[in-house]
PDB file of N, CA and C in Angstrom:
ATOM      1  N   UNK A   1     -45.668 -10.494 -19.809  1.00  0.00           N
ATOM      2  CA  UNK A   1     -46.095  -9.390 -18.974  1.00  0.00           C
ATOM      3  C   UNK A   1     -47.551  -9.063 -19.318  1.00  0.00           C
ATOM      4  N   UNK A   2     -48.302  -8.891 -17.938  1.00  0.00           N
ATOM      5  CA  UNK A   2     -49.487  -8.629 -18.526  1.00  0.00           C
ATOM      6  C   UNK A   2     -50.010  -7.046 -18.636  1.00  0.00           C
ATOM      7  N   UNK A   3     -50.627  -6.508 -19.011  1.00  0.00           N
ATOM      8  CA  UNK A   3     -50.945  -4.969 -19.558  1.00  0.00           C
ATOM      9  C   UNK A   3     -51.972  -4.708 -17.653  1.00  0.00           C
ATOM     10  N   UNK A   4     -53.010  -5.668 -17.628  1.00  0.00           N
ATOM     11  CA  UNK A   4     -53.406  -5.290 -16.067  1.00  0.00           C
ATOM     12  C   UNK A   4     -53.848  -6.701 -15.551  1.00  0.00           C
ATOM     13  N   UNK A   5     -53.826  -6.644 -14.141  1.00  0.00           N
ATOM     14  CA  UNK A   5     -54.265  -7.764 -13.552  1.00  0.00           C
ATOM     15  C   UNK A   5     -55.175  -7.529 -12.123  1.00  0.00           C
ATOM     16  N   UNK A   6     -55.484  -8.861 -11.338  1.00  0.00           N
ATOM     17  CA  UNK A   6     -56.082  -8.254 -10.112  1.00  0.00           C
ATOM     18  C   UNK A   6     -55.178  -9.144  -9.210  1.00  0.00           C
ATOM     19  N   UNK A   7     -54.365  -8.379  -8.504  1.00  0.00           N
ATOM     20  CA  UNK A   7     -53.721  -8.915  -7.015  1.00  0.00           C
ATOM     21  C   UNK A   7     -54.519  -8.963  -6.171  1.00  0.00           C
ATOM     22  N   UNK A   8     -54.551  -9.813  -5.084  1.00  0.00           N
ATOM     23  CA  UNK A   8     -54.906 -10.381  -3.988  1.00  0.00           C
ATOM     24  C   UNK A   8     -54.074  -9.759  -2.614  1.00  0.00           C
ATOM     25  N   UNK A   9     -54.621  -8.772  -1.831  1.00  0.00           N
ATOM     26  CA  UNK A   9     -53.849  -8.698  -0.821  1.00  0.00           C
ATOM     27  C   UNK A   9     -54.479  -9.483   0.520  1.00  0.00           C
ATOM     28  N   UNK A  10     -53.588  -8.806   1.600  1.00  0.00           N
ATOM     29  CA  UNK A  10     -54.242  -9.107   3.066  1.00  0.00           C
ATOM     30  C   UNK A  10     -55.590  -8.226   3.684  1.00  0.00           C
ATOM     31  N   UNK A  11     -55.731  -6.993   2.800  1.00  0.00           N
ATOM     32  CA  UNK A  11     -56.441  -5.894   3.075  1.00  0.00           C
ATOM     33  C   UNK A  11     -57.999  -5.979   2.129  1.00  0.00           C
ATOM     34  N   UNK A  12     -57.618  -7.145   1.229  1.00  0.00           N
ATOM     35  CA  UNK A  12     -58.515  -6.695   0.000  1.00  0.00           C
ATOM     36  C   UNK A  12     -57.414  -7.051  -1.541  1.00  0.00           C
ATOM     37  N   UNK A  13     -58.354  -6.556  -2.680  1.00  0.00           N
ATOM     38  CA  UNK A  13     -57.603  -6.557  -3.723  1.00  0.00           C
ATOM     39  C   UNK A  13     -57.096  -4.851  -4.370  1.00  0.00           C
ATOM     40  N   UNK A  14     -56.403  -5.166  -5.297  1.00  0.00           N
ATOM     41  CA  UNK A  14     -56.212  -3.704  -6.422  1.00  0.00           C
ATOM     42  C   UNK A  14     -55.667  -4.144  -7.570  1.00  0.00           C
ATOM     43  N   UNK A  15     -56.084  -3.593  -8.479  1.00  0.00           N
ATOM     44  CA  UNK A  15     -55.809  -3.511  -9.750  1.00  0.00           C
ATOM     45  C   UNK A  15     -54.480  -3.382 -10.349  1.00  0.00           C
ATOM     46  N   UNK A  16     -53.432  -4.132 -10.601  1.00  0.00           N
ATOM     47  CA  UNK A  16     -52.095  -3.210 -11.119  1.00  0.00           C
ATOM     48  C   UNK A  16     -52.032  -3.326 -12.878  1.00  0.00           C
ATOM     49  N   UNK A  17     -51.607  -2.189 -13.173  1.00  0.00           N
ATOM     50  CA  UNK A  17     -51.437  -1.795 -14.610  1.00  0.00           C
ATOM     51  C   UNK A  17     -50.484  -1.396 -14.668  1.00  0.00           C
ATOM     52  N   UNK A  18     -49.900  -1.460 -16.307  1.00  0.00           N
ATOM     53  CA  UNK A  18     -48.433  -0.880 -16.914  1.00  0.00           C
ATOM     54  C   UNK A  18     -49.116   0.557 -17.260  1.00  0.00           C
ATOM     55  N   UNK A  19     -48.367   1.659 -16.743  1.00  0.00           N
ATOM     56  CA  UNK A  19     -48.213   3.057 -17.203  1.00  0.00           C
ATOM     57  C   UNK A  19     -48.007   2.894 -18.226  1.00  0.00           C
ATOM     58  N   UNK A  20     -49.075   3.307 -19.477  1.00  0.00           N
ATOM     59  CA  UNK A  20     -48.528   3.060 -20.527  1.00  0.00           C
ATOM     60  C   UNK A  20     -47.862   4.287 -20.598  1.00  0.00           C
ATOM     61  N   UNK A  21     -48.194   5.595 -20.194  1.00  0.00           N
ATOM     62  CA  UNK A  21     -47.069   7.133 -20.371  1.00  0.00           C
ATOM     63  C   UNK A  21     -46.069   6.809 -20.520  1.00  0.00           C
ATOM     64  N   UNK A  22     -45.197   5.896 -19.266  1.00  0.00           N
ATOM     65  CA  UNK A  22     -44.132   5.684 -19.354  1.00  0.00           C
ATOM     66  C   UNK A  22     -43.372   4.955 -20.211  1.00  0.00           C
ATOM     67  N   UNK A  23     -44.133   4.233 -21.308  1.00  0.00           N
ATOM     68  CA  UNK A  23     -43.313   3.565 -22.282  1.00  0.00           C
ATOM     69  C   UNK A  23     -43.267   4.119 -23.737  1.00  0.00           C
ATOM     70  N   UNK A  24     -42.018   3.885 -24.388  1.00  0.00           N
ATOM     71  CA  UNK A  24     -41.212   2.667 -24.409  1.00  0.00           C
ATOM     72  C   UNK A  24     -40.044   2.654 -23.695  1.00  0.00           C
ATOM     73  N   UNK A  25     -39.535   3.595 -22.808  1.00  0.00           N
ATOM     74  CA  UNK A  25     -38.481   4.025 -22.289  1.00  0.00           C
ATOM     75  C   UNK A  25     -38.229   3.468 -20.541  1.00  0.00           C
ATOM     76  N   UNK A  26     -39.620   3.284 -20.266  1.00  0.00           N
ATOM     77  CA  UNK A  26     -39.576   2.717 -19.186  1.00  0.00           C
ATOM     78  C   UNK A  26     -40.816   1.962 -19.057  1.00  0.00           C
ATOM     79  N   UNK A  27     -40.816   0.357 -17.879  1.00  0.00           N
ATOM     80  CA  UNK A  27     -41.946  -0.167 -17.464  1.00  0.00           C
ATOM     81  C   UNK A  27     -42.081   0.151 -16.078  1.00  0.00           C
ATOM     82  N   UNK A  28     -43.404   0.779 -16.392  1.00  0.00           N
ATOM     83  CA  UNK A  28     -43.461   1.229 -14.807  1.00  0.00           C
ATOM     84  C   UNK A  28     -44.913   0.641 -14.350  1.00  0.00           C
ATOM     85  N   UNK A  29     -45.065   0.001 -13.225  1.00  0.00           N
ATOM     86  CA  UNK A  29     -46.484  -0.545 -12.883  1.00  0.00           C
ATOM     87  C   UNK A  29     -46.995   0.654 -11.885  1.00  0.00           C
ATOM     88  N   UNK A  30     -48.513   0.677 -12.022  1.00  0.00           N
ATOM     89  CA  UNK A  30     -49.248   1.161 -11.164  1.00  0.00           C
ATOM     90  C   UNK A  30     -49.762   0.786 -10.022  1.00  0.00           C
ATOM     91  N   UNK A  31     -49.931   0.167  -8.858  1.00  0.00           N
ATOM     92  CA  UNK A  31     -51.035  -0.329  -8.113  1.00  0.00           C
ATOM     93  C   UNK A  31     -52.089   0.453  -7.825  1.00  0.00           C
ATOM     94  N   UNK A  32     -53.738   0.178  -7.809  1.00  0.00           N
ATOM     95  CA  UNK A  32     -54.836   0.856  -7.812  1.00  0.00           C
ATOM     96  C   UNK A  32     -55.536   0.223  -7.269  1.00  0.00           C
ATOM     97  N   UNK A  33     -55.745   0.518  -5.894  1.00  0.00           N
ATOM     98  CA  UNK A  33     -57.205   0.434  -4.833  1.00  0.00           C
ATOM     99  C   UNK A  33     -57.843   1.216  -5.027  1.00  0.00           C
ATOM    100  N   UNK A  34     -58.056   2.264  -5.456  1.00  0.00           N
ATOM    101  CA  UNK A  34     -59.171   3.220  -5.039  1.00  0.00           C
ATOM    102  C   UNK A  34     -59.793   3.869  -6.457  1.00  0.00           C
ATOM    103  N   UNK A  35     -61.151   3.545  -6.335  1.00  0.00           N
ATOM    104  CA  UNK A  35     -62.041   4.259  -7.845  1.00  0.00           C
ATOM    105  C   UNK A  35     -61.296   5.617  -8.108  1.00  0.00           C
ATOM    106  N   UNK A  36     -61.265   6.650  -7.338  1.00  0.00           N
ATOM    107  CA  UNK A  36     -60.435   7.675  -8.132  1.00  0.00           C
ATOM    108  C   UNK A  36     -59.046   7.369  -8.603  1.00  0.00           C
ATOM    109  N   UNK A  37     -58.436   6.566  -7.862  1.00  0.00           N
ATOM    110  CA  UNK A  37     -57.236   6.645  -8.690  1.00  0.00           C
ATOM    111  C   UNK A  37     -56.999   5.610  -9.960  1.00  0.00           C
ATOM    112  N   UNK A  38     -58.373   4.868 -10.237  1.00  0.00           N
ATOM    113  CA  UNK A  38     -58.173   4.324 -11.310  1.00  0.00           C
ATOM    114  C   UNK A  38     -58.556   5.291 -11.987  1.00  0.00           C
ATOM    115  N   UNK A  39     -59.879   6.063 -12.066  1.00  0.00           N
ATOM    116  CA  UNK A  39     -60.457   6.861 -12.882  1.00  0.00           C
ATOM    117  C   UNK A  39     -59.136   8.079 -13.720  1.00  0.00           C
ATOM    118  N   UNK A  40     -58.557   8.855 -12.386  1.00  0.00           N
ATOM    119  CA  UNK A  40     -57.464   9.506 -12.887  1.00  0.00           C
ATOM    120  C   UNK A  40     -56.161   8.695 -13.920  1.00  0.00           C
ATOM    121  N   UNK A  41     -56.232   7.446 -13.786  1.00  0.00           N
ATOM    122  CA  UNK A  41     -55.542   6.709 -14.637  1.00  0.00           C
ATOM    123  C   UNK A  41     -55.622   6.689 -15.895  1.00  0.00           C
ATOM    124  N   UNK A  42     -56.904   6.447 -16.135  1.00  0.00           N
ATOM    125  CA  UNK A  42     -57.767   6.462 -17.067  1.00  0.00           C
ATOM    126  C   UNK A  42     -57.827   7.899 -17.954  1.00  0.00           C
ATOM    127  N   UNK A  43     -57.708   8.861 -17.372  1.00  0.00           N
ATOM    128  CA  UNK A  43     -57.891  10.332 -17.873  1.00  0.00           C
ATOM    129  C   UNK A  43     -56.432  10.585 -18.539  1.00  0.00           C
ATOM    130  N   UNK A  44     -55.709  10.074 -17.815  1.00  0.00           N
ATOM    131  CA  UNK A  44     -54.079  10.323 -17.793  1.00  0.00           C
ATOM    132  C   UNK A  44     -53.687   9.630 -18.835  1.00  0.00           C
ATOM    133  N   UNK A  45     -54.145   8.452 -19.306  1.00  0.00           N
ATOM    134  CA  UNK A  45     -54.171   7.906 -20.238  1.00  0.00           C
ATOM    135  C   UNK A  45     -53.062   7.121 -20.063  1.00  0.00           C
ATOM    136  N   UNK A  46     -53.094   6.566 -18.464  1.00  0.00           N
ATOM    137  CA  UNK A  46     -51.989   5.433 -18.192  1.00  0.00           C
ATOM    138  C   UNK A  46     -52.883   3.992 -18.777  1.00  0.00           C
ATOM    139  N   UNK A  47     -53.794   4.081 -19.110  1.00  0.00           N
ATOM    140  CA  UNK A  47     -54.587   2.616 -19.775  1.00  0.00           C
ATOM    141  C   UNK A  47     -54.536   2.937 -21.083  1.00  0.00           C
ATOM    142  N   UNK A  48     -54.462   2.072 -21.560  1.00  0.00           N
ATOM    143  CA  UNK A  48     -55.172   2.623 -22.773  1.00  0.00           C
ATOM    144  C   UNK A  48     -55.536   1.891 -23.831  1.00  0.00           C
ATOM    145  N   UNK A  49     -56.143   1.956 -24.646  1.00  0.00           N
ATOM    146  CA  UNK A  49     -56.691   0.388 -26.008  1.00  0.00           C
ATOM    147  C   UNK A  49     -58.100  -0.242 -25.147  1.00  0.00           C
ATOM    148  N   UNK A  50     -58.768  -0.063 -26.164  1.00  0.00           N
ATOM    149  CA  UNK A  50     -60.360  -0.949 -25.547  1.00  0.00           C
ATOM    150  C   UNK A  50     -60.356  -2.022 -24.776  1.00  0.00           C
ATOM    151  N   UNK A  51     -59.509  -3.184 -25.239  1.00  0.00           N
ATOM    152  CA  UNK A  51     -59.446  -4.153 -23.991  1.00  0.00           C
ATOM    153  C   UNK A  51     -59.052  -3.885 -22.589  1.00  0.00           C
ATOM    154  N   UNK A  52     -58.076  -2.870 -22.958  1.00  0.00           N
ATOM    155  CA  UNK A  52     -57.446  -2.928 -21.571  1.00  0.00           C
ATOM    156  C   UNK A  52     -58.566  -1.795 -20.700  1.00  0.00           C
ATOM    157  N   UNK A  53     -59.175  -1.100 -21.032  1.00  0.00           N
ATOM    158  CA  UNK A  53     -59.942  -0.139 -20.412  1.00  0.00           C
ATOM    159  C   UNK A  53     -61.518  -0.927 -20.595  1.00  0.00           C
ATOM    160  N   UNK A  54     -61.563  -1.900 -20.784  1.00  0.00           N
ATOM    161  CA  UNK A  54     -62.596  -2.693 -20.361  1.00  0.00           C
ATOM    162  C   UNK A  54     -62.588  -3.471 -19.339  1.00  0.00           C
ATOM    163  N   UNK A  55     -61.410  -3.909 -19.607  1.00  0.00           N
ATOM    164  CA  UNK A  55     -60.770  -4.673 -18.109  1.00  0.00           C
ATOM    165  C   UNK A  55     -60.508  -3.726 -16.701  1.00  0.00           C
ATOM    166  N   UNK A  56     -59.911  -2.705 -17.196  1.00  0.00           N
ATOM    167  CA  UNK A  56     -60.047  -1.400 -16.245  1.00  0.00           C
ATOM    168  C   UNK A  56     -61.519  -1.492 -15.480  1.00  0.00           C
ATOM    169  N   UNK A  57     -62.116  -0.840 -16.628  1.00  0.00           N
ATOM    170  CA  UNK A  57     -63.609  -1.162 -15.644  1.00  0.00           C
ATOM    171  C   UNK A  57     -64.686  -2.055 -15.054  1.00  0.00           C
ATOM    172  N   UNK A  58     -64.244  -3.116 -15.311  1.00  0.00           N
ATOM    173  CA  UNK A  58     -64.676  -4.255 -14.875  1.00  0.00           C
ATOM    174  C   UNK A  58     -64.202  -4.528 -13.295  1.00  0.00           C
ATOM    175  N   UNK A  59     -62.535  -4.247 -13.263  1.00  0.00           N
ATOM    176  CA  UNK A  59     -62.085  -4.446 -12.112  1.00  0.00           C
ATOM    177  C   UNK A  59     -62.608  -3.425 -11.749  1.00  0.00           C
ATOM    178  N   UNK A  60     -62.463  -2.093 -11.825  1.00  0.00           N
ATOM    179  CA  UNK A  60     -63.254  -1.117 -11.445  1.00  0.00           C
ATOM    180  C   UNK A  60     -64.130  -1.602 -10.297  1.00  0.00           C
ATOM    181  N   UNK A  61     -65.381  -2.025 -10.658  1.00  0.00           N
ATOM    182  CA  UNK A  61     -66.465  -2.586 -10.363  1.00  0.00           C
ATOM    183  C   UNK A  61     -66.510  -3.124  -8.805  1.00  0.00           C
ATOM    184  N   UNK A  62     -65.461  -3.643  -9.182  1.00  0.00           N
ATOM    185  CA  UNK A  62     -64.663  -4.640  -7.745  1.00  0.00           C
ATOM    186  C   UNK A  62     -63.830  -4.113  -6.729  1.00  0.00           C
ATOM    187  N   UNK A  63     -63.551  -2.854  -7.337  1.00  0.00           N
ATOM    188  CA  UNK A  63     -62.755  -1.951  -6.610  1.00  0.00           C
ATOM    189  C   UNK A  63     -64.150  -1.465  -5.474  1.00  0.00           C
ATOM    190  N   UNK A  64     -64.722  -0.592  -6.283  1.00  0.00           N
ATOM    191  CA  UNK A  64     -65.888  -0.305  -5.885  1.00  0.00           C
ATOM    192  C   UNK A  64     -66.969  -0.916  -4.873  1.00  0.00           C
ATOM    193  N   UNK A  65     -66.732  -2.066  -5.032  1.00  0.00           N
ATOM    194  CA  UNK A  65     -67.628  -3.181  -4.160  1.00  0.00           C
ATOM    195  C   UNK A  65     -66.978  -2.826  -2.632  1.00  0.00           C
ATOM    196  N   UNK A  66     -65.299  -3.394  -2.889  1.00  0.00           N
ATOM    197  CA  UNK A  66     -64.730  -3.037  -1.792  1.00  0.00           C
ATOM    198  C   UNK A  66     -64.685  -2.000  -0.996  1.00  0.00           C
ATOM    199  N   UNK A  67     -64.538  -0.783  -1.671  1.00  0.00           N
ATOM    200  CA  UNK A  67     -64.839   0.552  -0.782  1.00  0.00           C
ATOM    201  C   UNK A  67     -65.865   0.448  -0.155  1.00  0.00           C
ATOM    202  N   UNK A  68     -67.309   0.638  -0.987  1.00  0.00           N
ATOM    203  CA  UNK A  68     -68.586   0.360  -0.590  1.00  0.00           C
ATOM    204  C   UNK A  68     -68.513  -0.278   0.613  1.00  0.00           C
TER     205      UNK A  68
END
């Protein structure tokens, strides 16, 4: 299982991540198109650990492109 990745849709891409809140009790994935709702992710502290919030913002980036 991976912690985040980038899916490929018909519309574009988004980001999906494991809620980390929700564990160890549950795996729950996120899907994230949109810069705020990664950002609020991020605050929420559904990412979390340097790699993975590097990777966060990297895709970020790409999120961003797309809106743009």
């Amino acid at each position: 299982m991976q912690t985040i990745e980038w899916v490929q849709g018909p519309d574009g891409g988004a980001v999906v991540i494991v809620d980390q809140t929700a564990l160890p009790h549950e795996v729950r994935h996120l899907t994230i198109a949109d810069v705020d709702e990664l950002v609020d992710a991020i605050r929420r502290m559904a990412v979390r650990g340097a790699p993975a919030l590097g990777a966060a913002g990297a895709l970020g980036v790409v999120v961003a492109l797309q809106q743009g």
